[in-house]
PDB file of N, CA and C in Angstrom:
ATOM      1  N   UNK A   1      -0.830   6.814   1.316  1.00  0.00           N
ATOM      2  CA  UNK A   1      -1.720   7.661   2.079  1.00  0.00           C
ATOM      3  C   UNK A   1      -3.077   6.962   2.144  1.00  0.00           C
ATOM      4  N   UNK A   2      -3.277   6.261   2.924  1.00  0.00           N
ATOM      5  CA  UNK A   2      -4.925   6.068   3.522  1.00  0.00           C
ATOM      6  C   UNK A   2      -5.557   7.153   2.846  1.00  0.00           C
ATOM      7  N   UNK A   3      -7.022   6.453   2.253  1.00  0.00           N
ATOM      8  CA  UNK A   3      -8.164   7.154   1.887  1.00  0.00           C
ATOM      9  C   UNK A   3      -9.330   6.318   2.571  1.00  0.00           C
ATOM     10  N   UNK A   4     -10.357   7.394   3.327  1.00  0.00           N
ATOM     11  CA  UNK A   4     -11.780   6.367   3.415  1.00  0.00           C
ATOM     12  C   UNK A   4     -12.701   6.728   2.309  1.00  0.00           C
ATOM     13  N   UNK A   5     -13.243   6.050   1.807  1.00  0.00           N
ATOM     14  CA  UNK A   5     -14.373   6.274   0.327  1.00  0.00           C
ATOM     15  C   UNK A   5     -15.527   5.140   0.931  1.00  0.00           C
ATOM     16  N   UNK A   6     -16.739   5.878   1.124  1.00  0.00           N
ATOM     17  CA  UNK A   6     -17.896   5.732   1.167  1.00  0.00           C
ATOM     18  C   UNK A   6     -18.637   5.810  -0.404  1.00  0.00           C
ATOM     19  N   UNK A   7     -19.567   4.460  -0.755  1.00  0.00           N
ATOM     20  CA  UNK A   7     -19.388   4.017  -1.834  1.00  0.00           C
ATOM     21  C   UNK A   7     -20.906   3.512  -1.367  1.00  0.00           C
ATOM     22  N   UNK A   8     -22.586   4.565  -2.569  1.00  0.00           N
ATOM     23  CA  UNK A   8     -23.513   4.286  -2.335  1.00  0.00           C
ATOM     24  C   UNK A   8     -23.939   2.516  -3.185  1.00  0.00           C
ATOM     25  N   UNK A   9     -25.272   2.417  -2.386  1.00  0.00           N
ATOM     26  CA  UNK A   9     -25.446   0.997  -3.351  1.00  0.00           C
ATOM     27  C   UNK A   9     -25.568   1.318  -4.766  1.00  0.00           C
ATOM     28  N   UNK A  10     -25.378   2.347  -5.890  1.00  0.00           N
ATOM     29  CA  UNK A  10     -25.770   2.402  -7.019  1.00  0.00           C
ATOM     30  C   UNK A  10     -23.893   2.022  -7.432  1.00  0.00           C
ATOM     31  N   UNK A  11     -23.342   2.043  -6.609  1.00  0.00           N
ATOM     32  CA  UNK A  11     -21.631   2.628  -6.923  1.00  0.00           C
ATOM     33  C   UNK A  11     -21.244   4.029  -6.972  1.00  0.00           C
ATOM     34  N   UNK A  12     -21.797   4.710  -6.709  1.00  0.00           N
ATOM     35  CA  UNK A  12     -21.315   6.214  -6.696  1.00  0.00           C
ATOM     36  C   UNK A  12     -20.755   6.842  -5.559  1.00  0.00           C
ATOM     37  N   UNK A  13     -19.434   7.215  -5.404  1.00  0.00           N
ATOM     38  CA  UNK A  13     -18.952   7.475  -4.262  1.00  0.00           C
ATOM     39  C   UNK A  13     -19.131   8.962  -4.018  1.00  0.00           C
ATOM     40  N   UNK A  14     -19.638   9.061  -2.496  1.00  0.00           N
ATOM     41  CA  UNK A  14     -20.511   9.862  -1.617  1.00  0.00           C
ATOM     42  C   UNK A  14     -19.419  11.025  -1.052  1.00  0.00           C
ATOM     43  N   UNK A  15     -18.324  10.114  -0.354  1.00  0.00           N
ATOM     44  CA  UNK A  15     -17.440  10.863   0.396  1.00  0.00           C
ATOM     45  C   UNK A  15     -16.435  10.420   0.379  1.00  0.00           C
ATOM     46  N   UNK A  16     -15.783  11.266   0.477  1.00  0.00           N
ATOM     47  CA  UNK A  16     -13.691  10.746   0.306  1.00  0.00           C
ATOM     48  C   UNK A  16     -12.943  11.632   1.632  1.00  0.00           C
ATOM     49  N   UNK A  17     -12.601  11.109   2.327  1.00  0.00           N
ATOM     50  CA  UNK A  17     -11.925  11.493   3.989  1.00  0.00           C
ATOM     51  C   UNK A  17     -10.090  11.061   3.559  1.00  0.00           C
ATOM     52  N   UNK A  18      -9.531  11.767   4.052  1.00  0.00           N
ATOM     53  CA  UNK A  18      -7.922  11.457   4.086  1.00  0.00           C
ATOM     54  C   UNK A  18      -7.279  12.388   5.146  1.00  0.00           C
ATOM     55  N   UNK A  19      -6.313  12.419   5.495  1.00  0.00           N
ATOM     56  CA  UNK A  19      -5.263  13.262   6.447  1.00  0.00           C
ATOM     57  C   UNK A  19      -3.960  13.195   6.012  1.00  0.00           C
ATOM     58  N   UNK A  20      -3.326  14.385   5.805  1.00  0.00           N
ATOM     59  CA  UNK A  20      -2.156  14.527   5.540  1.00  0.00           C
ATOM     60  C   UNK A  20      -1.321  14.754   7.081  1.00  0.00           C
ATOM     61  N   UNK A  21       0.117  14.327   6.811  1.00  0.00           N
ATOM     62  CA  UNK A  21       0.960  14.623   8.154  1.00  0.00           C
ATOM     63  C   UNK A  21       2.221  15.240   7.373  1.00  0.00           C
ATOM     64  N   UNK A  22       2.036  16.672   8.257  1.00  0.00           N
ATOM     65  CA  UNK A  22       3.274  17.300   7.137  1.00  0.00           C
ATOM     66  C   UNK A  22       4.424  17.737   7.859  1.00  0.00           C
ATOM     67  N   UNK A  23       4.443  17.267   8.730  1.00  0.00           N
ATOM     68  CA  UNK A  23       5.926  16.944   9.730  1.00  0.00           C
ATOM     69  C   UNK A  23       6.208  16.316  10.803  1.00  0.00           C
ATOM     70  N   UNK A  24       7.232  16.252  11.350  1.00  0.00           N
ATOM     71  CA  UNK A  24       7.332  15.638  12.269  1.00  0.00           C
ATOM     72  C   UNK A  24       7.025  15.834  13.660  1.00  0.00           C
ATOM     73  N   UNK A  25       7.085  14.932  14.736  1.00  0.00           N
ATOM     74  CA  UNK A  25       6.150  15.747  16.192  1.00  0.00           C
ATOM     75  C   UNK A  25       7.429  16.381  16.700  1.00  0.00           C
ATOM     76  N   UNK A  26       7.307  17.432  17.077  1.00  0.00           N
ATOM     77  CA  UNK A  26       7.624  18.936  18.024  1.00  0.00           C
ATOM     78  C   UNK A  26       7.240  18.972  19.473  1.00  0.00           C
ATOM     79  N   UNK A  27       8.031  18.692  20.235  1.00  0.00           N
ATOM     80  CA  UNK A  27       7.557  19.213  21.429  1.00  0.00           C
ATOM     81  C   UNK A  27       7.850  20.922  21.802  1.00  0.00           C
ATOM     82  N   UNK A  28       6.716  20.763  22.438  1.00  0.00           N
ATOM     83  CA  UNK A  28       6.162  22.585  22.550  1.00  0.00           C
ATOM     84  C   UNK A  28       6.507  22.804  24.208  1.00  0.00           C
ATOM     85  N   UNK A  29       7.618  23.453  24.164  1.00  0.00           N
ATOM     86  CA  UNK A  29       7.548  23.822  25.774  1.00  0.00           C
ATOM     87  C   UNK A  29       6.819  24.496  26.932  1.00  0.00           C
ATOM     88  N   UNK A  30       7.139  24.588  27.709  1.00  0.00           N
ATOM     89  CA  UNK A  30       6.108  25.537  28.285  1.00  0.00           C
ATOM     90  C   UNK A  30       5.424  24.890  29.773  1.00  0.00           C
ATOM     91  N   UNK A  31       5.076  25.250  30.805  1.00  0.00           N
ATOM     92  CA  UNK A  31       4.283  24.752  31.861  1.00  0.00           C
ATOM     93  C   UNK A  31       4.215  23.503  32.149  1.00  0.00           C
ATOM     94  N   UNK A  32       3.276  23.381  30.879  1.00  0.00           N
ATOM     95  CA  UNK A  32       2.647  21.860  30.411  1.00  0.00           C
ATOM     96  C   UNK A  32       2.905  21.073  29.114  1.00  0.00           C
ATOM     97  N   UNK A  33       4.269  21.140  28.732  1.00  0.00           N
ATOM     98  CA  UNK A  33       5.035  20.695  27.905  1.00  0.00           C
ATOM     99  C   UNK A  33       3.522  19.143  26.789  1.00  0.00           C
ATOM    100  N   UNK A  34       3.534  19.556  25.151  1.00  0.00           N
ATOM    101  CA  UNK A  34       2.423  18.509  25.110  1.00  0.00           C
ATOM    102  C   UNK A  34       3.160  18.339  23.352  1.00  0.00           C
ATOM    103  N   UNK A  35       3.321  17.403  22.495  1.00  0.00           N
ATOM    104  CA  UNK A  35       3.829  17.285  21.595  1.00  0.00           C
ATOM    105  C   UNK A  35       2.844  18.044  20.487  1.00  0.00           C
ATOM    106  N   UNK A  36       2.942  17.713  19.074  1.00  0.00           N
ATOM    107  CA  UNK A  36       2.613  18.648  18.667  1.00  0.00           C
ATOM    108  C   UNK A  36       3.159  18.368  16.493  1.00  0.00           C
ATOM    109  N   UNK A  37       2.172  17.824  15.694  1.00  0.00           N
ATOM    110  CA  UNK A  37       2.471  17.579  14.256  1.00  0.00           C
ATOM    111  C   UNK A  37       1.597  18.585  13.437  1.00  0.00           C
ATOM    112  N   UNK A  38       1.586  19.359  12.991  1.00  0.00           N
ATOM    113  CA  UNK A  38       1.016  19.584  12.160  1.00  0.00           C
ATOM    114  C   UNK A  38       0.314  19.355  10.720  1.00  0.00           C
ATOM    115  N   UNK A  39      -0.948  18.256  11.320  1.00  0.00           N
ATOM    116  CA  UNK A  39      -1.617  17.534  10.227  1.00  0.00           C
ATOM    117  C   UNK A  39      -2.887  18.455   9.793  1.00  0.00           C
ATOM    118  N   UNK A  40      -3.432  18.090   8.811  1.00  0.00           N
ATOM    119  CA  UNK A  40      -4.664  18.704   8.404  1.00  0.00           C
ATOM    120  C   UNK A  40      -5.490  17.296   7.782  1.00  0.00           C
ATOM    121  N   UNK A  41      -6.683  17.181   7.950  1.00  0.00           N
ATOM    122  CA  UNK A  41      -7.922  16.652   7.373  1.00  0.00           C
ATOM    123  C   UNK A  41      -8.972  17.035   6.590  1.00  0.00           C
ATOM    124  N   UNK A  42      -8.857  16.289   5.725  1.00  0.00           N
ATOM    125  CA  UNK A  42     -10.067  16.621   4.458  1.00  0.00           C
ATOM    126  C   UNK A  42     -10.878  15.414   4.224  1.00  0.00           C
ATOM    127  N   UNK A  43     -12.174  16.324   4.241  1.00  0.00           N
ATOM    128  CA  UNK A  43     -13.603  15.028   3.811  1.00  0.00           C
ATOM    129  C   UNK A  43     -14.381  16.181   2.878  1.00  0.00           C
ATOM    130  N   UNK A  44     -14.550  14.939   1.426  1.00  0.00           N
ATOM    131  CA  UNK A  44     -15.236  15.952   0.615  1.00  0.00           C
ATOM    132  C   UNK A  44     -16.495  14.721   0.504  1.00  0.00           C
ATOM    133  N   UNK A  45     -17.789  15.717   0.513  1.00  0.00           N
ATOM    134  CA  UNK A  45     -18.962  14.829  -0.133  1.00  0.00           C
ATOM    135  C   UNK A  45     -19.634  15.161  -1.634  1.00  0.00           C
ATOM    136  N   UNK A  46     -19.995  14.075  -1.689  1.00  0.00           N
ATOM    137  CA  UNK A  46     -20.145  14.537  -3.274  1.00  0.00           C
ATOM    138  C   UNK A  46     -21.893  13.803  -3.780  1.00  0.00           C
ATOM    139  N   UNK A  47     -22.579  14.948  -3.908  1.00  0.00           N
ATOM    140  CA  UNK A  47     -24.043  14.815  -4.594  1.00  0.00           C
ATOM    141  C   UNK A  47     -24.090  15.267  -5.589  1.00  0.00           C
ATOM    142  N   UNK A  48     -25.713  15.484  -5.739  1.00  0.00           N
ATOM    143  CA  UNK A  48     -26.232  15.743  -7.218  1.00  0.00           C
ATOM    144  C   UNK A  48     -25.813  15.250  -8.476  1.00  0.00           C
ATOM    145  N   UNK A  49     -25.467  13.717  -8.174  1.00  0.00           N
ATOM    146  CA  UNK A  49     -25.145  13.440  -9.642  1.00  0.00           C
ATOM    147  C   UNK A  49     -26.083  13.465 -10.432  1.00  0.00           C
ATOM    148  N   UNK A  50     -25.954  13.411 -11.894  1.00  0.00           N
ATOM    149  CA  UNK A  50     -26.692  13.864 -13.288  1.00  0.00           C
ATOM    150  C   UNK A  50     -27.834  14.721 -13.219  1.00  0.00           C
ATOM    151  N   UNK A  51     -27.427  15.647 -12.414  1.00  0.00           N
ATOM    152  CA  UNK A  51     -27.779  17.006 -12.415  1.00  0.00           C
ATOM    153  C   UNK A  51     -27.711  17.959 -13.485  1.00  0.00           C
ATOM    154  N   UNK A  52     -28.343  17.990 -14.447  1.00  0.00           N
ATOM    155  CA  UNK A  52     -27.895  18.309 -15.213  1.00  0.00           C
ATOM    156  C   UNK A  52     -27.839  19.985 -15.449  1.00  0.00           C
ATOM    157  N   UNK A  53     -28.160  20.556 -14.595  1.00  0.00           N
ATOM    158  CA  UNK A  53     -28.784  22.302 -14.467  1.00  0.00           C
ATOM    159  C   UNK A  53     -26.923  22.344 -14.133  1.00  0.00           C
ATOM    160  N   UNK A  54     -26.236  21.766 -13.409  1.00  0.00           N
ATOM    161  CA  UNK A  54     -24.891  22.150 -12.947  1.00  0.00           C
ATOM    162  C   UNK A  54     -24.164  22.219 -14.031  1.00  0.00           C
ATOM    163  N   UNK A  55     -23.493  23.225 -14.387  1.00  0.00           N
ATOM    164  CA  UNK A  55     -22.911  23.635 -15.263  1.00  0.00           C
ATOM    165  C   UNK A  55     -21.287  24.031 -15.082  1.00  0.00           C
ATOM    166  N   UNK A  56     -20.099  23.118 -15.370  1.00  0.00           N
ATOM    167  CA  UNK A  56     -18.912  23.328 -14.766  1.00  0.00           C
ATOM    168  C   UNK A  56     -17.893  24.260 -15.700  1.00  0.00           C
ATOM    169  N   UNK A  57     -17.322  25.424 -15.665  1.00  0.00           N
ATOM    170  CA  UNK A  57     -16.578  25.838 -16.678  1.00  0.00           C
ATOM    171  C   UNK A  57     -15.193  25.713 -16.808  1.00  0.00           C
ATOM    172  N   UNK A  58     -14.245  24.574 -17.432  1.00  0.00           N
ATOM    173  CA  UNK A  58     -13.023  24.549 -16.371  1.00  0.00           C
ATOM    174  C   UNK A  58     -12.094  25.951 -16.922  1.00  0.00           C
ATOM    175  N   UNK A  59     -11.449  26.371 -16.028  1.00  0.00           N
ATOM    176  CA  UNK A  59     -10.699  27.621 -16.817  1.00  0.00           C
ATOM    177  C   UNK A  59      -9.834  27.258 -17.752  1.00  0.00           C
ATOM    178  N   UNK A  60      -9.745  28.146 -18.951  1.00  0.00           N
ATOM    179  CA  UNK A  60      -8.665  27.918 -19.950  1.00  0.00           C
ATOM    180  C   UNK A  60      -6.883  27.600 -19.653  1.00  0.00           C
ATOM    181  N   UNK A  61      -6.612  27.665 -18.445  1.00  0.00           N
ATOM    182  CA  UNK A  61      -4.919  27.519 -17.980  1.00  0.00           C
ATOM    183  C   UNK A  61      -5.077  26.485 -17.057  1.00  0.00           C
ATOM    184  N   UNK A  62      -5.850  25.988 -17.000  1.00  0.00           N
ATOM    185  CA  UNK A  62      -5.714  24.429 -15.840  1.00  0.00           C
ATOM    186  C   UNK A  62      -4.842  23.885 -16.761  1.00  0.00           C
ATOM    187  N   UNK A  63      -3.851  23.140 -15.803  1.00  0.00           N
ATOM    188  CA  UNK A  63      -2.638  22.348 -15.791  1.00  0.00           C
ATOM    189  C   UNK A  63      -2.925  21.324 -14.982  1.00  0.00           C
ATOM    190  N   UNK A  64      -2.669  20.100 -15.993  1.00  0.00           N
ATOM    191  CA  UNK A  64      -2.790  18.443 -14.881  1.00  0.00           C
ATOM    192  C   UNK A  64      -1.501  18.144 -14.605  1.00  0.00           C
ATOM    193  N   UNK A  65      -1.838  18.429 -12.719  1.00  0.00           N
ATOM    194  CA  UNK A  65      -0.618  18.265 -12.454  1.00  0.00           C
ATOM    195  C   UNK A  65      -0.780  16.648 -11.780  1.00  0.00           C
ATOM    196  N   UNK A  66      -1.244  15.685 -11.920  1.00  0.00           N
ATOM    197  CA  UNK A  66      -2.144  14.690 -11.642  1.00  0.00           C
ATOM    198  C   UNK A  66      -0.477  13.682 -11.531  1.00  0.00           C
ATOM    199  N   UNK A  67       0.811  13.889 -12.693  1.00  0.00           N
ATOM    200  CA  UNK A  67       1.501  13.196 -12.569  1.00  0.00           C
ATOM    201  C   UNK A  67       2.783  13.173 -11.611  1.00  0.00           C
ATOM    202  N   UNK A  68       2.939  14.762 -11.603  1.00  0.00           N
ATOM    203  CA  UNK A  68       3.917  15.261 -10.686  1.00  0.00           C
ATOM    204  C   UNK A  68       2.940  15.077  -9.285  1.00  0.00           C
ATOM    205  N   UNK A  69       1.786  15.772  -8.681  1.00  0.00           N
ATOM    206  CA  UNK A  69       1.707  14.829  -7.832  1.00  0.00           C
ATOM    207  C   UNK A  69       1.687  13.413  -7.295  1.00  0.00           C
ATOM    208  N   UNK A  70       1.501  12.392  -8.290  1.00  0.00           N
ATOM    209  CA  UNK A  70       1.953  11.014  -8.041  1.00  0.00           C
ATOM    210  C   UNK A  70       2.885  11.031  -7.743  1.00  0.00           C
ATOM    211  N   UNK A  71       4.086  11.274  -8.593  1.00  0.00           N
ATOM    212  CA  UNK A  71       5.726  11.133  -8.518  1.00  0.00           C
ATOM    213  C   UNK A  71       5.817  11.753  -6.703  1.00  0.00           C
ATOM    214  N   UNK A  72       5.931  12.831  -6.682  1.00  0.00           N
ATOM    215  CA  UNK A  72       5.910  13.367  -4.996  1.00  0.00           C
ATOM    216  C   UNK A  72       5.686  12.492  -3.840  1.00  0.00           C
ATOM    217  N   UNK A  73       4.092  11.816  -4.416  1.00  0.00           N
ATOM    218  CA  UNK A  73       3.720  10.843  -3.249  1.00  0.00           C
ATOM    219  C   UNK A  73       4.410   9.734  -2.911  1.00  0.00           C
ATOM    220  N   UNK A  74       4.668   9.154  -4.460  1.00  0.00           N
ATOM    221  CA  UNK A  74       5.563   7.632  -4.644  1.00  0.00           C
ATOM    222  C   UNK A  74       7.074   7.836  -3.951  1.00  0.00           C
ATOM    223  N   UNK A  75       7.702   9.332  -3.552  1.00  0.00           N
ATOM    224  CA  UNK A  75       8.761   9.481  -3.204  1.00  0.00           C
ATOM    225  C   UNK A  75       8.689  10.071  -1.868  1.00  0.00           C
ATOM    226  N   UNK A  76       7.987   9.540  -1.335  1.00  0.00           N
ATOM    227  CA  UNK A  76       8.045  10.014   0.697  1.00  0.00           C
ATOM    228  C   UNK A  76       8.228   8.629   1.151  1.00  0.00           C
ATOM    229  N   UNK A  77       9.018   8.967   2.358  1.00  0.00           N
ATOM    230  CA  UNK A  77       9.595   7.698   3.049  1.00  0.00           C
ATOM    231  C   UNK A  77       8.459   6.915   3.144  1.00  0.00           C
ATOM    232  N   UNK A  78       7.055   7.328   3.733  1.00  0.00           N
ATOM    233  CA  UNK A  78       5.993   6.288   3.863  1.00  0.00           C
ATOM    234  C   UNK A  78       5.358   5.180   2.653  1.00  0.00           C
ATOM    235  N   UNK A  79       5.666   5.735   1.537  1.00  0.00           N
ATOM    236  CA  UNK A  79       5.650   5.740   0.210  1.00  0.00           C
ATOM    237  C   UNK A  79       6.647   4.455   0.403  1.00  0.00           C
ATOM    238  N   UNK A  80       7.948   4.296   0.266  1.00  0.00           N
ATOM    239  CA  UNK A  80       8.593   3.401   0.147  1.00  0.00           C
ATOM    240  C   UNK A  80       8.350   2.197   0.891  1.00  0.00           C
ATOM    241  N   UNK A  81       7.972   2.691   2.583  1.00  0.00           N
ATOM    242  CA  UNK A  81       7.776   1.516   3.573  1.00  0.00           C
ATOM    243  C   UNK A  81       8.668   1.747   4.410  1.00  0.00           C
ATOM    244  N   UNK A  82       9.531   2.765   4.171  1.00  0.00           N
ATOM    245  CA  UNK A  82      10.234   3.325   5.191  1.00  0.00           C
ATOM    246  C   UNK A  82      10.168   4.072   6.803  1.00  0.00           C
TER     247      UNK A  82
END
């Protein structure tokens, strides 16, 4: 999966942009017949570092699911080169 990361001169990265594609294209009938994937896009920016007034609480039941999503990614056809 492509990531863009914008990366200030100190090294601190600013913004992280990606797009997911979560199926395949559909043609949509109709009049004016026009294809049709249902992707979504995300850009997160990220300030205020060593801020120190920000105060993060993580909740007591967070679960890292950090590995099972790897595994998922490493196993999509694009993933392989397929």
């Amino acid at each position: 999966m492509p990531v863009e990361v914008w990366v200030d001169p100190d090294g601190l990265v600013r913004r992280v942009s990606f797009e997911f594609r979560f199926g395949e294209i559909t043609e949509v009938p109709g009049p004016e017949p026009r294809s049709y994937r249902p992707d979504a896009a995300f850009t997160v920016d990220l300030f205020d570092y060593g801020d120190e007034s920000i105060d993060v609480e993580l909740p007591t039941d967070a679960v890292d699911i950090t590995d099972p999503v790897r595994e998922a990614l490493e196993s999509t056809p694009a993933a392989r080169g397929e």
